[in-house]
PDB file of N, CA and C in Angstrom:
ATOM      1  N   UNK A   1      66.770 -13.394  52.110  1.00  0.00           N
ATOM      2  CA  UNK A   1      67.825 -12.924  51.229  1.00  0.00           C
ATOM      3  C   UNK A   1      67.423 -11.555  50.689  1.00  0.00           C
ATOM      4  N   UNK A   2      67.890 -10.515  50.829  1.00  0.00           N
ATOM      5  CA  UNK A   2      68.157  -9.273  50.264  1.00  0.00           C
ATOM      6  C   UNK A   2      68.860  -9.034  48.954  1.00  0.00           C
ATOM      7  N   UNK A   3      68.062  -8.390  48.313  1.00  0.00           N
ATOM      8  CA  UNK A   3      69.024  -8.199  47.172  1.00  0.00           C
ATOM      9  C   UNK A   3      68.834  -6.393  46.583  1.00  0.00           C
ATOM     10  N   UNK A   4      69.893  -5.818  45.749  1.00  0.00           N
ATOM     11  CA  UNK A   4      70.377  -4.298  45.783  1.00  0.00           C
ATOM     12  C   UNK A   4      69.115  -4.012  44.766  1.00  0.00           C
ATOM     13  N   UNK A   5      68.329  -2.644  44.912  1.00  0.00           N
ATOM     14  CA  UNK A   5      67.481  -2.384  44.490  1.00  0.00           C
ATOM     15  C   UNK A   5      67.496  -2.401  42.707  1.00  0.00           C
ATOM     16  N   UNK A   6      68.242  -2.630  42.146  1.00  0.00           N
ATOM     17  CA  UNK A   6      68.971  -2.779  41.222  1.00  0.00           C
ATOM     18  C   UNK A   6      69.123  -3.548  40.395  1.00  0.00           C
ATOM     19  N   UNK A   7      68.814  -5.261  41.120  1.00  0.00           N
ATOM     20  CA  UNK A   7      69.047  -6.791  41.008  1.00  0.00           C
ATOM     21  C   UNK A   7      66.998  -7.155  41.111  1.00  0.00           C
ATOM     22  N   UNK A   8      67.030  -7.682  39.887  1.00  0.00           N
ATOM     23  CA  UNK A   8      65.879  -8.301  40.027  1.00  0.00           C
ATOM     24  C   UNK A   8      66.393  -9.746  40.682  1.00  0.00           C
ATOM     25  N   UNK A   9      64.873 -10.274  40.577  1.00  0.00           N
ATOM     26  CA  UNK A   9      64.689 -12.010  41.385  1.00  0.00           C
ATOM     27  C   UNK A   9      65.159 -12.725  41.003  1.00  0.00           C
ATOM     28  N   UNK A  10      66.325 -13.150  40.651  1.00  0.00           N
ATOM     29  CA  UNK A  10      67.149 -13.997  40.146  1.00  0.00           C
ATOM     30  C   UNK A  10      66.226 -15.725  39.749  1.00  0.00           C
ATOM     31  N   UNK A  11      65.811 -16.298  40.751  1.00  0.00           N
ATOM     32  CA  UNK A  11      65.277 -17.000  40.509  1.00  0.00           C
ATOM     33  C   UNK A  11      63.720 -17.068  41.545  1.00  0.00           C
ATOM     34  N   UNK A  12      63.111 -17.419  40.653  1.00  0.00           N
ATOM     35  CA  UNK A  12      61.542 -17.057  40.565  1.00  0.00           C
ATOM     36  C   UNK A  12      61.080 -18.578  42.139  1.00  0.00           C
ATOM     37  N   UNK A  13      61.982 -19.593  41.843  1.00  0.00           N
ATOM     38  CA  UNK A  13      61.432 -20.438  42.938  1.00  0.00           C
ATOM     39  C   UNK A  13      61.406 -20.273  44.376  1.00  0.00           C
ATOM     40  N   UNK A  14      63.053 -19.227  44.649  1.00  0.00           N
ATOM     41  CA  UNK A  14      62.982 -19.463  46.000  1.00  0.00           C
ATOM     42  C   UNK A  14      61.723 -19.041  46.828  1.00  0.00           C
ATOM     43  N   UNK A  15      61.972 -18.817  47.809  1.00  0.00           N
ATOM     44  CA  UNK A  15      60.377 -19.172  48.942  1.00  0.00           C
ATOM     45  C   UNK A  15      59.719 -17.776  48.488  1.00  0.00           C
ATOM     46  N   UNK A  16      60.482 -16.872  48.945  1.00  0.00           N
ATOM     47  CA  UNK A  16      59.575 -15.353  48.773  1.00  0.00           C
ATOM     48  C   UNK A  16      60.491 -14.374  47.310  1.00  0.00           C
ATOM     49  N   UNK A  17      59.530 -13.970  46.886  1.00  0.00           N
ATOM     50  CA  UNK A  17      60.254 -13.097  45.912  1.00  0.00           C
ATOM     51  C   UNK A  17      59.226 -11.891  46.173  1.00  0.00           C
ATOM     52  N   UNK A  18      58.675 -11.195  47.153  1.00  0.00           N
ATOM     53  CA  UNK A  18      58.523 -10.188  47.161  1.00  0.00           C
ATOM     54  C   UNK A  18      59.452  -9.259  47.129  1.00  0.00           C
ATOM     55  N   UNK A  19      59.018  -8.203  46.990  1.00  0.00           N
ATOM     56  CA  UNK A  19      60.216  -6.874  46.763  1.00  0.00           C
ATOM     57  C   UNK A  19      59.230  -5.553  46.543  1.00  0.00           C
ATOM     58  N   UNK A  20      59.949  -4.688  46.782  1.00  0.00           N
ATOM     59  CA  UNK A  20      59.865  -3.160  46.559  1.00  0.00           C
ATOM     60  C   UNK A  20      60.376  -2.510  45.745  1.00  0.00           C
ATOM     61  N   UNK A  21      60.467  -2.045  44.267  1.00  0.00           N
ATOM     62  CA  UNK A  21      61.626  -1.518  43.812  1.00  0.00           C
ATOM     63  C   UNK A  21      62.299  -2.284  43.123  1.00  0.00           C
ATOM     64  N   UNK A  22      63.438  -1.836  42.148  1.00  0.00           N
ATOM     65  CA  UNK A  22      64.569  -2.660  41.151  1.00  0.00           C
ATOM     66  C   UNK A  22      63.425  -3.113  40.084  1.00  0.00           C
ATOM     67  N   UNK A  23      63.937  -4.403  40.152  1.00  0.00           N
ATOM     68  CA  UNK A  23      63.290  -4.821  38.344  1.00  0.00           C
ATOM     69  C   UNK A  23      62.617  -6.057  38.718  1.00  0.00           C
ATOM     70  N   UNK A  24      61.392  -5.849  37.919  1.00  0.00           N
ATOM     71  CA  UNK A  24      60.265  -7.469  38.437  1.00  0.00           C
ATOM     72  C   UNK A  24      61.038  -8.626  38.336  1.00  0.00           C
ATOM     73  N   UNK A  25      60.521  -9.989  38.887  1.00  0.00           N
ATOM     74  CA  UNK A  25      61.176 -11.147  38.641  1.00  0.00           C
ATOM     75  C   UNK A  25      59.574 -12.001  37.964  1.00  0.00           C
ATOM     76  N   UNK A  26      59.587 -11.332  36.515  1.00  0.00           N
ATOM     77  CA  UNK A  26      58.667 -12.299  35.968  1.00  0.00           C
ATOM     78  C   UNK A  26      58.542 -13.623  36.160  1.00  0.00           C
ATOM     79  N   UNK A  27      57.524 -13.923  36.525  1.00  0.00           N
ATOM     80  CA  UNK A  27      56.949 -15.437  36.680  1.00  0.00           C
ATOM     81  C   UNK A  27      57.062 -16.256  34.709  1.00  0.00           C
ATOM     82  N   UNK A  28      56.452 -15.542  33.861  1.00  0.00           N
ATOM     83  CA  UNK A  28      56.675 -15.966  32.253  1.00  0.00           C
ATOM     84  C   UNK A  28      57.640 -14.764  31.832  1.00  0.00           C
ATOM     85  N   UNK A  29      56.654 -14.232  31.013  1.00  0.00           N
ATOM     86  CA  UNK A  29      57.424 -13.158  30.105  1.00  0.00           C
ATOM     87  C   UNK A  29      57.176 -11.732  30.819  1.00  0.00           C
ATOM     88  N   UNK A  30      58.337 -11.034  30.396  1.00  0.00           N
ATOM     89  CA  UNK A  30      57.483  -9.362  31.323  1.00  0.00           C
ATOM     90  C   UNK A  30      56.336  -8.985  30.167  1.00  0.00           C
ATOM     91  N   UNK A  31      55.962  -7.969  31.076  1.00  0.00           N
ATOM     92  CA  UNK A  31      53.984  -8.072  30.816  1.00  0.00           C
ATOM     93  C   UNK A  31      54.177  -6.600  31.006  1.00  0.00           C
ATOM     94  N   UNK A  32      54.698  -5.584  30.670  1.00  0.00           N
ATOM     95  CA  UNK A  32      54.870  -4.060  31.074  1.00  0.00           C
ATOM     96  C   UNK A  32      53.434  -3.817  30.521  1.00  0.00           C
ATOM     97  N   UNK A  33      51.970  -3.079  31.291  1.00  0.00           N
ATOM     98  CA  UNK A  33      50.978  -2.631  30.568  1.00  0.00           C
ATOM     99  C   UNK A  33      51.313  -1.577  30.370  1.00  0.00           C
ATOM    100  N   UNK A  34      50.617  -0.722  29.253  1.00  0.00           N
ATOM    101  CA  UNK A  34      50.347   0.788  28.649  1.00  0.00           C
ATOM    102  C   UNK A  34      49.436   1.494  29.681  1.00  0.00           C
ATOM    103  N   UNK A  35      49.865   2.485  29.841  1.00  0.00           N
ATOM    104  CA  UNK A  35      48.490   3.598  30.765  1.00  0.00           C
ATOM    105  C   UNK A  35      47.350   3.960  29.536  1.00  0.00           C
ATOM    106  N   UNK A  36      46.504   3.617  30.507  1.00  0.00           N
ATOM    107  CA  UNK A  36      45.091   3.641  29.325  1.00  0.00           C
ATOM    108  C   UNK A  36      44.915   5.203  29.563  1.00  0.00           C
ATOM    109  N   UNK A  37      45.723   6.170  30.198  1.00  0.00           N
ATOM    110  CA  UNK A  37      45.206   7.511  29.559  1.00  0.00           C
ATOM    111  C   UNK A  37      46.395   8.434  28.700  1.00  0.00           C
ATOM    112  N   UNK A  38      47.484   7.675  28.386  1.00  0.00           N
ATOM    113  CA  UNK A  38      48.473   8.444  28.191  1.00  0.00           C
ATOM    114  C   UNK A  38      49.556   7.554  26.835  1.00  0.00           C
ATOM    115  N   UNK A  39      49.215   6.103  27.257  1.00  0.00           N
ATOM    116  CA  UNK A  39      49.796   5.333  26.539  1.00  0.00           C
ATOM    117  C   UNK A  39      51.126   5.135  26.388  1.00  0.00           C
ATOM    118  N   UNK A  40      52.016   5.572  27.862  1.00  0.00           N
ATOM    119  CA  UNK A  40      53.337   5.199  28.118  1.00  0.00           C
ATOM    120  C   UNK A  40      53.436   3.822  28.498  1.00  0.00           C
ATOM    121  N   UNK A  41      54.392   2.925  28.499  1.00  0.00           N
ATOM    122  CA  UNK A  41      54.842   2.113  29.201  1.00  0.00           C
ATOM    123  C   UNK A  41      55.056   2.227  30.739  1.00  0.00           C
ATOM    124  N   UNK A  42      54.009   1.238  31.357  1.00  0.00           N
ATOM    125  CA  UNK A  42      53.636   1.774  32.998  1.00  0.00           C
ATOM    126  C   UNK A  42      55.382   1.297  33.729  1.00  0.00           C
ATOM    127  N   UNK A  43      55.785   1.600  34.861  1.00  0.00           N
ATOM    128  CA  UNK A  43      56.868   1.463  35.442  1.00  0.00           C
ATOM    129  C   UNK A  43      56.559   0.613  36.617  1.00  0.00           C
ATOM    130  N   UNK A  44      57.460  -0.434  37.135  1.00  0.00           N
ATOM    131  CA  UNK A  44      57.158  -1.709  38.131  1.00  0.00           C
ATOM    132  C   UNK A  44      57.495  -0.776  39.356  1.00  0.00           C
ATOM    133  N   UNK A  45      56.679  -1.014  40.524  1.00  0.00           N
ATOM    134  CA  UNK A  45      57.360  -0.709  41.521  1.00  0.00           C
ATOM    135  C   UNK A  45      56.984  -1.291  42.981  1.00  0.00           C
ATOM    136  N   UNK A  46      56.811  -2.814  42.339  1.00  0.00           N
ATOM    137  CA  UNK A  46      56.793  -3.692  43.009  1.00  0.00           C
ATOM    138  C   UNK A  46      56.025  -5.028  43.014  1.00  0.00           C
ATOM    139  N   UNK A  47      56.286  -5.928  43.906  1.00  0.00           N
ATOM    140  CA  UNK A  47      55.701  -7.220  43.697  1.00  0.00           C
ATOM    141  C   UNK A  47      55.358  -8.046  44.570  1.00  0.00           C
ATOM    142  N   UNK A  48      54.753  -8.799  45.261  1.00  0.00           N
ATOM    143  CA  UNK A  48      53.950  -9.912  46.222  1.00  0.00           C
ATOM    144  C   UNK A  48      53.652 -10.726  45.818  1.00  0.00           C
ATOM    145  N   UNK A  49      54.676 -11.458  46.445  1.00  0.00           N
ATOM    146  CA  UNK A  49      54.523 -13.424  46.008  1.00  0.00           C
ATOM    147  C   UNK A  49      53.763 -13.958  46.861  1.00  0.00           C
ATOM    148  N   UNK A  50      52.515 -15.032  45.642  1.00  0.00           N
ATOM    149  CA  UNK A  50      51.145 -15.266  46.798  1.00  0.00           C
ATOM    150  C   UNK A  50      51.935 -16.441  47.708  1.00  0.00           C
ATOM    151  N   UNK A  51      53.272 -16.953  47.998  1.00  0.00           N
ATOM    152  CA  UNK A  51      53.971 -17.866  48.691  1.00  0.00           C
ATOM    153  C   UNK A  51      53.365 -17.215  50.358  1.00  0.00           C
ATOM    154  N   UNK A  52      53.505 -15.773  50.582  1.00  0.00           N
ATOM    155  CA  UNK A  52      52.856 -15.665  51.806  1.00  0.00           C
ATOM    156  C   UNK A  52      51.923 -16.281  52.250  1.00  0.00           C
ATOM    157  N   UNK A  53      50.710 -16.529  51.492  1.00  0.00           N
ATOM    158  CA  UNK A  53      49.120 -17.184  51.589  1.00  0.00           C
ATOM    159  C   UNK A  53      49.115 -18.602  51.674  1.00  0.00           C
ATOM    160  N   UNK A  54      49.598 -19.558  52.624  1.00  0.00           N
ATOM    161  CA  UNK A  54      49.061 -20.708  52.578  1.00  0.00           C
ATOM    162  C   UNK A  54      48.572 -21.354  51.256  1.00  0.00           C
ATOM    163  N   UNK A  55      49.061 -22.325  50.382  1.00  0.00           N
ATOM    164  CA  UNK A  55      48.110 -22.759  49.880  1.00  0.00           C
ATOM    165  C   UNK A  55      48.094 -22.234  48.039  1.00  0.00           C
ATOM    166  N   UNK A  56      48.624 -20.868  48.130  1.00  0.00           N
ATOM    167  CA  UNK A  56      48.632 -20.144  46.869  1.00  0.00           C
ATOM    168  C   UNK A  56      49.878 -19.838  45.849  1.00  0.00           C
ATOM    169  N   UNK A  57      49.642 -19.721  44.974  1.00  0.00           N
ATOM    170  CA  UNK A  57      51.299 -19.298  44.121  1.00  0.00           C
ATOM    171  C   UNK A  57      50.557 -18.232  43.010  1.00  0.00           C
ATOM    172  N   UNK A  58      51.845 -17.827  42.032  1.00  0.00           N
ATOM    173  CA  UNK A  58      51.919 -16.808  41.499  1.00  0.00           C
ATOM    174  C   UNK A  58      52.880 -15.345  41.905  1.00  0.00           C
ATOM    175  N   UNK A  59      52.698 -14.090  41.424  1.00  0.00           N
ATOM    176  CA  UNK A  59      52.982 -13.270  42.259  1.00  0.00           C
ATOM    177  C   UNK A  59      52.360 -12.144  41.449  1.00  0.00           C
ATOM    178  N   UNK A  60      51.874 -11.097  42.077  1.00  0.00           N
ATOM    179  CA  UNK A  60      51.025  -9.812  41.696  1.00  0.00           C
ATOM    180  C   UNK A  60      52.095  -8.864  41.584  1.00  0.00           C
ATOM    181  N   UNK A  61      51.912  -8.187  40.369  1.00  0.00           N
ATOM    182  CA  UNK A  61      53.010  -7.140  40.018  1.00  0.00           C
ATOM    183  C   UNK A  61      52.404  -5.691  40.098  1.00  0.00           C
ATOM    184  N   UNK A  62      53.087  -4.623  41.094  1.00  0.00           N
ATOM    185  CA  UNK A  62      52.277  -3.277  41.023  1.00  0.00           C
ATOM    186  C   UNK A  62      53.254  -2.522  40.211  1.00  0.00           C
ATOM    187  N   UNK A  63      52.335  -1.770  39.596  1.00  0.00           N
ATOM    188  CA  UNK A  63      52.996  -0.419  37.911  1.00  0.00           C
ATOM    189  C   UNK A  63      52.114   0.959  38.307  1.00  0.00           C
ATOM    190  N   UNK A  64      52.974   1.640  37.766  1.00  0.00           N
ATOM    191  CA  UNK A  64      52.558   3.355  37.850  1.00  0.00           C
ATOM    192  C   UNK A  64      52.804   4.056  36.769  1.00  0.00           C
ATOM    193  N   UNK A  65      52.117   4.767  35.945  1.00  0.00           N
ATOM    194  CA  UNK A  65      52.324   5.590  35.184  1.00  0.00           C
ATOM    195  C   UNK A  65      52.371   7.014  36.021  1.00  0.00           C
ATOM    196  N   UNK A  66      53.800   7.805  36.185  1.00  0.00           N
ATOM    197  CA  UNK A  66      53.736   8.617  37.237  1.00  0.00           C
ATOM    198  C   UNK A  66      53.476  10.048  36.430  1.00  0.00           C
ATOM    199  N   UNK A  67      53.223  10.262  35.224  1.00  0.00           N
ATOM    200  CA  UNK A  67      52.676  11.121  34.617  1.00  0.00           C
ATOM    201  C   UNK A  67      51.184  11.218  35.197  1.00  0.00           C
ATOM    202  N   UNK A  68      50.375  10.276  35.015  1.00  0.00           N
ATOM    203  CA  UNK A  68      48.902  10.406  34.723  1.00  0.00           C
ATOM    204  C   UNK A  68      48.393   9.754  36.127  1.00  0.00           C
ATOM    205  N   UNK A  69      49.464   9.335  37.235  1.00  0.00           N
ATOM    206  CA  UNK A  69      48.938   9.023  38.534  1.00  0.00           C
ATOM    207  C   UNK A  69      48.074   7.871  38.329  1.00  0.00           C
ATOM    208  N   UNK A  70      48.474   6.952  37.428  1.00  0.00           N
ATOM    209  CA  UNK A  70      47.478   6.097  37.228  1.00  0.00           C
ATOM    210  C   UNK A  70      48.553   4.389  37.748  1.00  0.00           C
ATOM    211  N   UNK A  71      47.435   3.452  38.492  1.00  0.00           N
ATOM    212  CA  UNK A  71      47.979   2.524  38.915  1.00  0.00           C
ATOM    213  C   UNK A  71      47.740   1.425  38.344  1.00  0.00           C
ATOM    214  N   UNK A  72      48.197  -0.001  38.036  1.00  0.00           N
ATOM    215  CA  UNK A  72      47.795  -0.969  37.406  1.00  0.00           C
ATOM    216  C   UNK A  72      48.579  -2.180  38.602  1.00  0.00           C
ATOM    217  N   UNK A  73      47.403  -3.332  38.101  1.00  0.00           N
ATOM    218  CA  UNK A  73      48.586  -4.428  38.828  1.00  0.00           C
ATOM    219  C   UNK A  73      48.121  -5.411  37.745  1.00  0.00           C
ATOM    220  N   UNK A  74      49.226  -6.760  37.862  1.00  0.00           N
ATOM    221  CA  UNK A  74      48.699  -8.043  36.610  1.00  0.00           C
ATOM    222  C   UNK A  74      49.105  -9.015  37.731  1.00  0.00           C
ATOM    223  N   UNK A  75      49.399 -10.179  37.132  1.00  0.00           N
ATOM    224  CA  UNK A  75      49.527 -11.064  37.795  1.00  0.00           C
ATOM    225  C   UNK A  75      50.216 -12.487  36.583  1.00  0.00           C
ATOM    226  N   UNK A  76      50.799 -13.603  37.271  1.00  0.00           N
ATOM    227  CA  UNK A  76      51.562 -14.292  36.520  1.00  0.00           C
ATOM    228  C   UNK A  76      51.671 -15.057  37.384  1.00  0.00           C
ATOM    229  N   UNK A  77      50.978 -17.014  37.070  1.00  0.00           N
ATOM    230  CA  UNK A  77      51.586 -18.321  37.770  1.00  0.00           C
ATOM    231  C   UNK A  77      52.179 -18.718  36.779  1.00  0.00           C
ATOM    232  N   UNK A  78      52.457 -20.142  37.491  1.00  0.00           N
ATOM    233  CA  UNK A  78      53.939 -21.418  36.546  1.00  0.00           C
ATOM    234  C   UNK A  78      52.352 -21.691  35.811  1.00  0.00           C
TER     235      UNK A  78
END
């Protein structure tokens, strides 16, 4: 299922909620970190649900502070 860059993950169960782009599909609460050199609110720009991996859950969220070129990722299970 495809969805418009636009449309976050509607629901967090189906099989894959990876994505590129649009708006995270928090697993709990959104978790936006601060850039530890600048102290903006980092920007999502993307996500990998451990559903690929045999065996694993959760999903890893990647952020950019595109000022300071700085990258972060977090992470969030049930």
């Amino acid at each position: 299922m495809k969805s418009p860059c636009t449309q976050s993950v509607e629901d967090i169960s189906i099989e894959n909620s990876s994505q590129i782009g649009g708006h995270p599909g928090w697993v709990q609460d959104s978790a936006y970190p601060k850039c530890p050199d600048c102290g903006d609110t980092m920007t999502f720009i993307g996500q990998l649900d451990n559903a690929h991996f045999k065996g694993h859950e959760g999903v890893h969220y990647a952020l950019l502070c595109p000022s300071c070129r700085v990258t972060a990722t977090t992470y969030q299970q049930t």
